[in-house]
Protein backbone atom coordinates (compact mmCIF):
# COMPACT_ATOMS: atom_id res chain seq x y z
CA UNK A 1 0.00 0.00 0.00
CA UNK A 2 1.07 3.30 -0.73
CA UNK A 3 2.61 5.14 2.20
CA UNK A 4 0.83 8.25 2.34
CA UNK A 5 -2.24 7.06 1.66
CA UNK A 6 -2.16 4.22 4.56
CA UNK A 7 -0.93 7.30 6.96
CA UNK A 8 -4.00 9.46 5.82
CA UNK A 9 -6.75 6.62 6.46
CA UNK A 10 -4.71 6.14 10.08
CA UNK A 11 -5.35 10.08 10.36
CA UNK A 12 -9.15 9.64 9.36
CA UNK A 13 -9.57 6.84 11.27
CA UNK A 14 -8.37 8.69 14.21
CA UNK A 15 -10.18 11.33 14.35
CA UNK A 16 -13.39 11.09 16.01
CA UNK A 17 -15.20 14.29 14.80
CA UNK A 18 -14.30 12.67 11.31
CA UNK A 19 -15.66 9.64 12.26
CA UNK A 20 -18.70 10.95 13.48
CA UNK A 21 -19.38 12.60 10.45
CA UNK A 22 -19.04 9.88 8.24
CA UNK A 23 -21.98 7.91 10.14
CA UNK A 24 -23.82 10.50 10.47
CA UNK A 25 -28.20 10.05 9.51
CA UNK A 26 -29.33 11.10 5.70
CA UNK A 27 -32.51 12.29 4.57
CA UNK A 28 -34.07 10.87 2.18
CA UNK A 29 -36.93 12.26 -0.20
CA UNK A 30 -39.21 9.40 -0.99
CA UNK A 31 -41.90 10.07 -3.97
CA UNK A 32 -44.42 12.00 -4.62
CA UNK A 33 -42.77 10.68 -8.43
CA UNK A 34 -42.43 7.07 -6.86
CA UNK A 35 -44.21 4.60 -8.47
CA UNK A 36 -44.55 2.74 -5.01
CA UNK A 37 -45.46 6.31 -3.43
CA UNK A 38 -49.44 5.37 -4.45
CA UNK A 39 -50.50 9.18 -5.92
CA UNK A 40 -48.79 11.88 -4.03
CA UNK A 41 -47.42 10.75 -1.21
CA UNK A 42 -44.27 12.28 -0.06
CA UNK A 43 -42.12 10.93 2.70
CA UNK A 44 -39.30 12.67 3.84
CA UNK A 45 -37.31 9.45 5.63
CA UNK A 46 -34.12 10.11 7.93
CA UNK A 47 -32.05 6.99 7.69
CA UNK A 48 -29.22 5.85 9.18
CA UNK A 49 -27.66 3.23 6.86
CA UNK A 50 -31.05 1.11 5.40
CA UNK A 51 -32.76 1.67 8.75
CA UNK A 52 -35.57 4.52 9.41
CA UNK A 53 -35.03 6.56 11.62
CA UNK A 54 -38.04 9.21 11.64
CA UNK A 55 -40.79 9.47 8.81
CA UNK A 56 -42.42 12.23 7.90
CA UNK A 57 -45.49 12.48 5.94
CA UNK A 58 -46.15 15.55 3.50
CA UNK A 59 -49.57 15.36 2.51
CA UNK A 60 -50.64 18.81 0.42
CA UNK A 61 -49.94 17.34 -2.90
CA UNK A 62 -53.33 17.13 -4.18
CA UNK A 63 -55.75 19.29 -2.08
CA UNK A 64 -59.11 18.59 -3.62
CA UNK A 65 -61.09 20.85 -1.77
CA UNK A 66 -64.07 18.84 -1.79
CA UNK A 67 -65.03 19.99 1.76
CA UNK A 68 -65.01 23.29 0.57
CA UNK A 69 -66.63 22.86 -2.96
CA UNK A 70 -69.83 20.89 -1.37
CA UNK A 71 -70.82 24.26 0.44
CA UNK A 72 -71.05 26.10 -3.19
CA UNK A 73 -73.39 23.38 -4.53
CA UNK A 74 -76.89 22.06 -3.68
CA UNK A 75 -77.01 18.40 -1.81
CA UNK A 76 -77.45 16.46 -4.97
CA UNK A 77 -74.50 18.31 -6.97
CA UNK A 78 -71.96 16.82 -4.09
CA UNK A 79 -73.06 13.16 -5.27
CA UNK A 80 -70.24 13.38 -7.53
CA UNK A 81 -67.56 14.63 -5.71
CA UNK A 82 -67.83 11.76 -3.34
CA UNK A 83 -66.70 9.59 -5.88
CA UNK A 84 -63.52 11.15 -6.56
CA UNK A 85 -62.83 10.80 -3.14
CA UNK A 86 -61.34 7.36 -3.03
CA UNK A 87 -61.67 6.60 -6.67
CA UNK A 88 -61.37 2.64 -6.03
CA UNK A 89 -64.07 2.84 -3.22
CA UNK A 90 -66.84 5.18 -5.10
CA UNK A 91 -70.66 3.67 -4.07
CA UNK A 92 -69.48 3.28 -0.61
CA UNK A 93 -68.47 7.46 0.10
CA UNK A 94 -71.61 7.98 -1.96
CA UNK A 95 -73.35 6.01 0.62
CA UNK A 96 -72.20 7.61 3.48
CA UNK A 97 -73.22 11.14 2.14
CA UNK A 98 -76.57 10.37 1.10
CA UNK A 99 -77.28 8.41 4.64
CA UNK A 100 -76.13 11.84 5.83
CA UNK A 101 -78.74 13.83 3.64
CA UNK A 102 -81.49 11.16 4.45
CA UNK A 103 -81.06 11.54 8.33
CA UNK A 104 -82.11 15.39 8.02
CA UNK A 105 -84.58 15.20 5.77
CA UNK A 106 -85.76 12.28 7.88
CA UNK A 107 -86.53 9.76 5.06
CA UNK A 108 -85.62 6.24 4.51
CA UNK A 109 -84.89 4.29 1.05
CA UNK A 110 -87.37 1.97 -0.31
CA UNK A 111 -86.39 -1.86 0.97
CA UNK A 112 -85.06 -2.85 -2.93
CA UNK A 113 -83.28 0.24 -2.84
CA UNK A 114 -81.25 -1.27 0.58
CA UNK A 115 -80.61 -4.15 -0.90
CA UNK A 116 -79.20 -2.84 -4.09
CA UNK A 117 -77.14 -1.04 -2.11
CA UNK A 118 -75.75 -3.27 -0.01
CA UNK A 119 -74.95 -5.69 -2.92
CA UNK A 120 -73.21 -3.23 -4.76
CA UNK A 121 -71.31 -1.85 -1.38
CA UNK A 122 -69.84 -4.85 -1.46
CA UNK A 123 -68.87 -5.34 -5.02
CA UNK A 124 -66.85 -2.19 -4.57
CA UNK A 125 -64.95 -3.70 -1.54
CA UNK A 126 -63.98 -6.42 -4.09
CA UNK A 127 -63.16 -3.81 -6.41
CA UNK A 128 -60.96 -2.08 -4.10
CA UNK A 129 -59.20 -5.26 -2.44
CA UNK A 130 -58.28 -6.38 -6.15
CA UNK A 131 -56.68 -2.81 -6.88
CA UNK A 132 -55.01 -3.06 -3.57
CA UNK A 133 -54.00 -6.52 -4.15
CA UNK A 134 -52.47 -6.03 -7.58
CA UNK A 135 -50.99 -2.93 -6.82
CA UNK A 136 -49.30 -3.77 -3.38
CA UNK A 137 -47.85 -7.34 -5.25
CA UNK A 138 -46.33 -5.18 -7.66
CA UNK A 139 -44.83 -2.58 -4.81
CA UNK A 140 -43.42 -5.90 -3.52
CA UNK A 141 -41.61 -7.36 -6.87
CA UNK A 142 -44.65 -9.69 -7.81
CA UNK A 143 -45.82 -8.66 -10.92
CA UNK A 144 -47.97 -11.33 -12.79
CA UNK A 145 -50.97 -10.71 -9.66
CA UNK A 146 -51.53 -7.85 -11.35
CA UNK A 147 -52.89 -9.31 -14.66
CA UNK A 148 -55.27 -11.31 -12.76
CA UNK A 149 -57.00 -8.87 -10.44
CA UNK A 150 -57.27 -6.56 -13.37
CA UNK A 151 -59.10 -9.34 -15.40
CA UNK A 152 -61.38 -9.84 -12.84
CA UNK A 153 -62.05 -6.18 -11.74
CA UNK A 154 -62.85 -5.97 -15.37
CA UNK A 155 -66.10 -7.66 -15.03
CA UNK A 156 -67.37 -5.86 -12.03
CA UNK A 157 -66.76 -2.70 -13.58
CA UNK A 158 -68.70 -3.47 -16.41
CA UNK A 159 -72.08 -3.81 -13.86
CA UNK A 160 -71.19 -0.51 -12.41
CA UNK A 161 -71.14 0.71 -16.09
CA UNK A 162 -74.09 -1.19 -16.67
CA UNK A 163 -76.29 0.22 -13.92
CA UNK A 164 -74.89 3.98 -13.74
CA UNK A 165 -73.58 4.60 -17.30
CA UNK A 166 -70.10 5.60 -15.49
CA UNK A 167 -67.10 2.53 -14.91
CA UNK A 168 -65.63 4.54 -11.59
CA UNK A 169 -67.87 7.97 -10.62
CA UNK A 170 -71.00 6.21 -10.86
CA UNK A 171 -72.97 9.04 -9.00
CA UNK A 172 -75.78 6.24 -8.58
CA UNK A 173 -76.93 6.31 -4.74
CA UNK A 174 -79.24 9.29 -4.15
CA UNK A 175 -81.19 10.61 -1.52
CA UNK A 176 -84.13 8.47 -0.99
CA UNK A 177 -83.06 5.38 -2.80
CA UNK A 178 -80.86 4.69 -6.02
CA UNK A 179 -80.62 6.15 -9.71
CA UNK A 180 -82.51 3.78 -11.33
CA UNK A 181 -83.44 -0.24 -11.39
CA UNK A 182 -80.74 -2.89 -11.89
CA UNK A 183 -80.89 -3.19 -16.25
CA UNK A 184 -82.27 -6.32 -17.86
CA UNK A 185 -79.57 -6.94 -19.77
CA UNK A 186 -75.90 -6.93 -19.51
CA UNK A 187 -73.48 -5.39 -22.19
CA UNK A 188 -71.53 -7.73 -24.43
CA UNK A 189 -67.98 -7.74 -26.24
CA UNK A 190 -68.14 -6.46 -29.61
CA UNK A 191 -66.97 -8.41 -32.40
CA UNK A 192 -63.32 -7.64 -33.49
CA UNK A 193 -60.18 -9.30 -35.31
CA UNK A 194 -58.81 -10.47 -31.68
CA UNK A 195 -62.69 -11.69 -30.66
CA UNK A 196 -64.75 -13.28 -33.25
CA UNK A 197 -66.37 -16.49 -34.02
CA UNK A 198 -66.54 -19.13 -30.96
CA UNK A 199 -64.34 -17.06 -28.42
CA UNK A 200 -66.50 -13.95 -28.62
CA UNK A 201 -69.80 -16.42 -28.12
CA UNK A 202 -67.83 -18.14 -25.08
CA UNK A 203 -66.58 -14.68 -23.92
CA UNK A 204 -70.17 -13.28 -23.45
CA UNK A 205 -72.26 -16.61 -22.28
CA UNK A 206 -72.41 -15.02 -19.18
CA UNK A 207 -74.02 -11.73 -20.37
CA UNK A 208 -76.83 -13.20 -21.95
CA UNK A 209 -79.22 -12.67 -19.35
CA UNK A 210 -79.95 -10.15 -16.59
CA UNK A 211 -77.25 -8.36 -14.36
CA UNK A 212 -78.29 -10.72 -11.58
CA UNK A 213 -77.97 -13.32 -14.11
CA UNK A 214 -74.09 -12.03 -14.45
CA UNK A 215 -73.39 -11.20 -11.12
CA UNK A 216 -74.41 -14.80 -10.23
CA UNK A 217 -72.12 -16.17 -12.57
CA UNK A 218 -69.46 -14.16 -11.13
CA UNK A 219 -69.98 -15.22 -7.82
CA UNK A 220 -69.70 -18.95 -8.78
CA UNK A 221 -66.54 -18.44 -10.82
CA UNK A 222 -64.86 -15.86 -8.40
CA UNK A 223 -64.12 -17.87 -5.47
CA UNK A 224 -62.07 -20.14 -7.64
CA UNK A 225 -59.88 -16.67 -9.09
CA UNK A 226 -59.54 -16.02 -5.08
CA UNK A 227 -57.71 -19.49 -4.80
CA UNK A 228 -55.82 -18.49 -8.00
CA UNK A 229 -53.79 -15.35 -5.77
CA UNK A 230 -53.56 -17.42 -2.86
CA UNK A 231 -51.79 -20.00 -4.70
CA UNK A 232 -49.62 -17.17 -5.97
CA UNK A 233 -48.64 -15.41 -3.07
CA UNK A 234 -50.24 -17.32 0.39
CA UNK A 235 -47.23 -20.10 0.98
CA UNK A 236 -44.92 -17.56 -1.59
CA UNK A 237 -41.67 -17.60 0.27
CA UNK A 238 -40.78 -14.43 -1.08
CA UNK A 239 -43.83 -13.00 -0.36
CA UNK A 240 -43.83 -13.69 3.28
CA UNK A 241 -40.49 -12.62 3.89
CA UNK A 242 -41.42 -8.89 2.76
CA UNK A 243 -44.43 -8.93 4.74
CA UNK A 244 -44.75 -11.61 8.05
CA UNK A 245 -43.36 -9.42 10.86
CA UNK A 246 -43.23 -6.08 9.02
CA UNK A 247 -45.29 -3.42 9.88
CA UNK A 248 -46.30 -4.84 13.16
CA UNK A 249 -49.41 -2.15 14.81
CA UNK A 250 -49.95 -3.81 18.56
CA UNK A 251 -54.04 -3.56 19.41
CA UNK A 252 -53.33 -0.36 21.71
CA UNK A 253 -51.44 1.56 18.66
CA UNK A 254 -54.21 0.51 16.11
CA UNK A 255 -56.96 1.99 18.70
CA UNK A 256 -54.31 4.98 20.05
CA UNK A 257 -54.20 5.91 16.11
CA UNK A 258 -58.03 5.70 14.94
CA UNK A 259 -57.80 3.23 12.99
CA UNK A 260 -60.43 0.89 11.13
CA UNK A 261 -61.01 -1.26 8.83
CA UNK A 262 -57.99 -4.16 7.91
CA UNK A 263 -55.76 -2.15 9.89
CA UNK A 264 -57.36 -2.18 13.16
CA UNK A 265 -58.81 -6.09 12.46
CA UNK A 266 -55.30 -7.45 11.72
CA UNK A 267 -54.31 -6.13 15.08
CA UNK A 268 -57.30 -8.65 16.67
CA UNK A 269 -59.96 -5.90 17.45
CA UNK A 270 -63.35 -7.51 15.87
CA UNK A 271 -64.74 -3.98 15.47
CA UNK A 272 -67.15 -3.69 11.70
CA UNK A 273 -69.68 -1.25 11.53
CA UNK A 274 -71.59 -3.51 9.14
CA UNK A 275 -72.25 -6.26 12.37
CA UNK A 276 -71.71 -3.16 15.14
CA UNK A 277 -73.71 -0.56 14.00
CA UNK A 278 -75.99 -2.12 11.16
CA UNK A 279 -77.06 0.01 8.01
CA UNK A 280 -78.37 -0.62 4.65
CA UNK A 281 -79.83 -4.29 4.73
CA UNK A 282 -76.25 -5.87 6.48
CA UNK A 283 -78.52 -6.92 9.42
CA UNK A 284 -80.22 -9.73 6.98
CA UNK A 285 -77.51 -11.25 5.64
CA UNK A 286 -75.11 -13.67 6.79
CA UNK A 287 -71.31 -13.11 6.51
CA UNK A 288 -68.43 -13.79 9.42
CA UNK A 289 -65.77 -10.84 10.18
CA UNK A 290 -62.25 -12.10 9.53
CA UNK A 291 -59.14 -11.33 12.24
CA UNK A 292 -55.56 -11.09 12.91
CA UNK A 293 -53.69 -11.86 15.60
CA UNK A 294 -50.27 -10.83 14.36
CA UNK A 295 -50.60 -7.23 13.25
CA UNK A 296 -48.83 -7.51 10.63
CA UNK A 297 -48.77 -6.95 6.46
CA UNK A 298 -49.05 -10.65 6.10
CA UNK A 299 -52.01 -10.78 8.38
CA UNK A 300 -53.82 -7.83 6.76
CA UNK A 301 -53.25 -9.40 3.70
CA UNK A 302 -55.10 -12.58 4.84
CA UNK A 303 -57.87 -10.40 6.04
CA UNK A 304 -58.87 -8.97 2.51
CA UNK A 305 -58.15 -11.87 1.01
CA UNK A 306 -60.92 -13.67 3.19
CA UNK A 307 -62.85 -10.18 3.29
CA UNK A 308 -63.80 -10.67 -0.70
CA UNK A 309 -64.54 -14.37 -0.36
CA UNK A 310 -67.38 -13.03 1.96
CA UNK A 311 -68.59 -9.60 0.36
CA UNK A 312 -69.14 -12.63 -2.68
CA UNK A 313 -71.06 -14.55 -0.25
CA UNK A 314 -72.61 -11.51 0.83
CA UNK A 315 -73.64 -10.36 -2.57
CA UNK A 316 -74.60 -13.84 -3.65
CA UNK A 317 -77.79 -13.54 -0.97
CA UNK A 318 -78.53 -9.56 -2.26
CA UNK A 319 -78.86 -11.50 -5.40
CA UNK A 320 -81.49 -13.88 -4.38
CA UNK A 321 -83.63 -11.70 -2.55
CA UNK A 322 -83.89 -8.67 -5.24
CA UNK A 323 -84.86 -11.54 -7.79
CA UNK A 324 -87.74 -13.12 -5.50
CA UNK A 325 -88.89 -9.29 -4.44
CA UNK A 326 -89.35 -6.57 -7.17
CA UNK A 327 -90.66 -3.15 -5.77
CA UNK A 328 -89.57 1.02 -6.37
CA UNK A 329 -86.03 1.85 -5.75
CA UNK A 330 -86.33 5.28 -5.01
CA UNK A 331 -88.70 7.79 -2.44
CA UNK A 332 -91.85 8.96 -4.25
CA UNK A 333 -91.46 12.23 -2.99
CA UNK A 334 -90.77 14.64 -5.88
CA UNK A 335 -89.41 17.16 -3.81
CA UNK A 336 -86.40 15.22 -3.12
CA UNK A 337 -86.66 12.31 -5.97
CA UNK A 338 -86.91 13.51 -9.88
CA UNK A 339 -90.69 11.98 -11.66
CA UNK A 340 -90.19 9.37 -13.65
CA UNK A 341 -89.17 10.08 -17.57
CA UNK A 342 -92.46 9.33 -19.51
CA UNK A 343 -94.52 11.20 -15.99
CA UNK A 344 -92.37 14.40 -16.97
CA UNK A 345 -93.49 14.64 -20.21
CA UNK A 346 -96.84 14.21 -19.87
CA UNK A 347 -97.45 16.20 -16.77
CA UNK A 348 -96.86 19.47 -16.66
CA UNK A 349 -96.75 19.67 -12.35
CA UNK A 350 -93.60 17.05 -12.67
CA UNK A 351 -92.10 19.05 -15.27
CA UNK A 352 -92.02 21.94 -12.73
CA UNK A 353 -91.22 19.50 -9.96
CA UNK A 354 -88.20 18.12 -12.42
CA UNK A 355 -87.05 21.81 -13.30
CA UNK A 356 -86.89 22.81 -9.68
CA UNK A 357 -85.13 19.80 -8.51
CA UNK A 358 -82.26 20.18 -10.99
CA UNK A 359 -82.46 24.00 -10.81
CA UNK A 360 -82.32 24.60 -7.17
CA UNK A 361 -82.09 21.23 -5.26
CA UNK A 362 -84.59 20.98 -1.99
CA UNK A 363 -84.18 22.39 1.13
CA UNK A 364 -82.88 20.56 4.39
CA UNK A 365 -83.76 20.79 7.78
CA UNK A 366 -81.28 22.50 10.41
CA UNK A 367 -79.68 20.10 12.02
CA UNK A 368 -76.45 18.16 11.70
CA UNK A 369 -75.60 14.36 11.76
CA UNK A 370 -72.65 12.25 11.57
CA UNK A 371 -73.45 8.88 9.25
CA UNK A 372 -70.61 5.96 8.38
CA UNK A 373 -70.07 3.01 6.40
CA UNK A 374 -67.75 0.37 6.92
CA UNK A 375 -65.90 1.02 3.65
CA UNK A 376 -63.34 -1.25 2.54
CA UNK A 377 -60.71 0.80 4.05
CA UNK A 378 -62.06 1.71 7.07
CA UNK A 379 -64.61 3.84 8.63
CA UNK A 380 -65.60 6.48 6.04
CA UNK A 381 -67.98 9.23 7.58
CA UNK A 382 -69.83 11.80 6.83
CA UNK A 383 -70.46 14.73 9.26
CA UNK A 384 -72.97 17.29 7.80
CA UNK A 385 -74.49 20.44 8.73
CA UNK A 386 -77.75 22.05 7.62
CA UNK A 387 -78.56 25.68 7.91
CA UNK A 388 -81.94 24.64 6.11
CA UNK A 389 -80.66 26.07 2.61
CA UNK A 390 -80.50 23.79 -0.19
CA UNK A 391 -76.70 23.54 0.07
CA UNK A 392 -74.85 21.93 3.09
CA UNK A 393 -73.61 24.64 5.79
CA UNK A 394 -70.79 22.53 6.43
CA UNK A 395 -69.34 18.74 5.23
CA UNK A 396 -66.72 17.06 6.92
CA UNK A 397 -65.68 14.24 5.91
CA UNK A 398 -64.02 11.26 7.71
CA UNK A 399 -61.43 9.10 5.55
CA UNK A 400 -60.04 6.41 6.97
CA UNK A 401 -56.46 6.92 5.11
CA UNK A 402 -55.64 9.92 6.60
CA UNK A 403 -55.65 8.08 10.27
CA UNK A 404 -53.78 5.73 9.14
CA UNK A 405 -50.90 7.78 7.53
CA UNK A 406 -50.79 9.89 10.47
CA UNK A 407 -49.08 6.78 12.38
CA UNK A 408 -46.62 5.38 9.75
CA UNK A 409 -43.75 7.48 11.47
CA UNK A 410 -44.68 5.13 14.47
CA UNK A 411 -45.16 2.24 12.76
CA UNK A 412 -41.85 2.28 10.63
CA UNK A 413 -39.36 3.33 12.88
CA UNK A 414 -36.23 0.89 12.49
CA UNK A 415 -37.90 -1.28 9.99
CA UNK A 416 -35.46 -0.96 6.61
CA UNK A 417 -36.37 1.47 3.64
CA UNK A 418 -37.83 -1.61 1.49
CA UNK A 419 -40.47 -2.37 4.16
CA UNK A 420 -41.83 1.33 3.94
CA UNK A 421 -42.87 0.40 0.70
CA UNK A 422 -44.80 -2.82 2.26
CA UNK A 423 -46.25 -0.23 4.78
CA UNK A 424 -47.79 2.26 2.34
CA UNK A 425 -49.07 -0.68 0.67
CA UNK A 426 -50.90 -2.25 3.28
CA UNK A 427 -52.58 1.34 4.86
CA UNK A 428 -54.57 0.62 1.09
CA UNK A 429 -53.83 4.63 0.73
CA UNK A 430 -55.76 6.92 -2.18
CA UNK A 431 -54.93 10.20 -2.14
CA UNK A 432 -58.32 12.09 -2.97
CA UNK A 433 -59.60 11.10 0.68
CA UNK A 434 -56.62 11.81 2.54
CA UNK A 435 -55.61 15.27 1.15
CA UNK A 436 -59.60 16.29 0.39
């Protein structure tokens, strides 16, 4: 070895102010450009080596200002902007907000109209635990998942199409009951050079018929598909090195932080508004409340995983009853529901009653109320206030994300930078709720 250089490494080495700084913590600036960031996300991350030291969230990427906004527009306009809350969860925030509206105005949604919605509540928790479950493989190096929960999120979007016109901001739950009936028929592929002949017949056998017709279908095929990921990624070595033991939230930091959904029932708290604090038509139908014991990722994982086998179960019995009990789906009140199509034309008082509804929206009573849903990523509520206008005083809205990202600083603290990335997966974060 050269002489002077050995002499200046003794020198270095010697030197403890030196040596200090050469150990000293970094910062790191992780997303909001990260493709496992999940939107906007920005986490500034003080590391020492791989380990995390300290975590901070920066959350004012994408301010909506839906709160705001719903205070400039009558009850009815807001509909919308619920959806582009979280964008993979969009029936369910509509269904907190119009619970909201139909507490003051003291009204209650025909019985079809319950079940309708609690059948397609649940499709969109199978929507959103495929997105999640695609998306967080792929944050994790598995990237064939994501073909298959695509394929099958596919055919549930086409019955939100179906029923709404819309494949995400469906705008379909109102006040008083639901847009319109479930359709009588289901849309089919169209003929082209990669579908023709005998694979486009096989490809739309199941669309022949109603959407019940479909939706049964789906429910006998899907459980199978469920088995599909499990084989994938359940006894996946890989898979349960990045996430058995990582992320672990004890039962006293999952209450401590407010959190719901996965997150708190992973940490063994059996707490589900849909059995605690029944709405909708959940206290008819039979389903079972998966739990962890671990706290884990791995054991959140399990628990959507088992959650869709029994929102399919659960929407399997909405099917059966709305077939055996036909009836209105929506208030006849014209004051708060629009007259039907062929009515409006013919009669000029339901004309008026139409132009007035979409023209000024009805009045509520003063009052305020706070209404939830057990959405599938927690508790979403809704807590309005009435001045008795026909525009809400005041909406504040509770997401279940922003809870949860206020404790990943806690959470992550001397895990390693790769299991951040397991973390923001498994909060299930969209960014339109959190930074409304």
């Amino acid at each position: 070895m050269n002489e002077s250089v050995r002499q200046s490494g003794q020198a270095f080495a010697s030197n403890p102010a030196e040596r200090q700084q050469e150990i000293r913590n970094f910062t790191v600036n992780f997303g909001p450009q990260h493709p496992a960031a999940h939107g906007v996300l920005r986490l500034i991350l003080e590391m020492d080596g791989e380990i995390v030291m300290r975590a901070d969230p920066h959350i004012g990427l994408l301010h909506r200002g839906t709160e705001k906004l719903a205070e400039s527009k009558t009850f009815n306009q807001s509909i919308g902007y619920m959806d582009r809350l979280d964008y993979v969860s969009m029936m369910c925030n509509e269904h907190a907000y119009v619970r909201a509206i139909e507490a003051l105005l003291g009204i209650e949604a025909p019985e079809r109209a319950q079940w309708i919605r609690t059948m397609f509540d649940e499709i969109t928790r199978i929507l959103n635990h495929l997105m999640w479950l695609g998306s967080n493989a792929l944050d994790l190096g598995a990237m064939g998942l994501m073909l298959y929960t695509f394929r099958d999120r596919e055919e549930l979007m086409d019955a939100y199409e179906a029923v709404s016109g819309a494949r995400m901001h469906a705008a379909y739950y109102r006040p008083g009951g639901v847009y319109r009936d479930l359709p009588d028929h289901m849309p089919k592929y169209k003929e082209s050079p990669w579908r023709k002949g005998a694979k486009l017949k096989q490809m739309n056998a199941a669309r022949e018929g109603t959407m019940l017709d479909f939706l049964e279908w789906f429910t006998q095929v899907f459980p199978g598909r469920v088995d599909e990921y499990e084989t994938l990624l359940t006894d996946n070595r890989i898979w349960k090195q990045r996430t058995v033991d990582i992320g672990i939230v004890s039962p006293e930091m999952a209450k401590a932080w407010g959190m719901t959904g996965a997150m708190l029932r992973g940490s063994g708290i059996e707490w589900d508004l849909r059995k605690k604090q029944p709405y909708a038509r959940y206290d008819r139908v039979e389903f079972d409340v998966p739990i962890g014991s671990n706290g884990d990722c791995y054991d959140r994982y399990l628990i959507r995983i088992q959650e869709m086998r029994q929102s399919n179960r659960i929407i399997r019995q909405c099917i059966d009853w709305l077939r055996a009990n036909p009836g209105p789906v929506i208030v006849e009140d014209l004051k708060v529901a629009p007259p039907r199509r062929e009515q409006m034309k013919r009669d000029m008082e339901a004309l008026i009653h139409h132009f007035k509804l979409f023209s000024e929206g009805y009045c509520v009573p003063v009052g305020e109320t706070y209404q939830a849903v057990e959405a599938p990523k927690g508790e979403f509520g809704c807590y309005l206030v009435s001045d008795g206008a026909n525009k809400p005083f005041r909406v504040h809205l509770r997401a279940p994300g922003f809870a949860h990202l206020s404790s990943i600083d806690a959470v992550v603290r001397g895990y390693m930078l790769a299991d951040v990335v397991a973390m923001i997966g498994t909060y299930d974060l969209v960014f339109g709720e959190v930074d409304r």
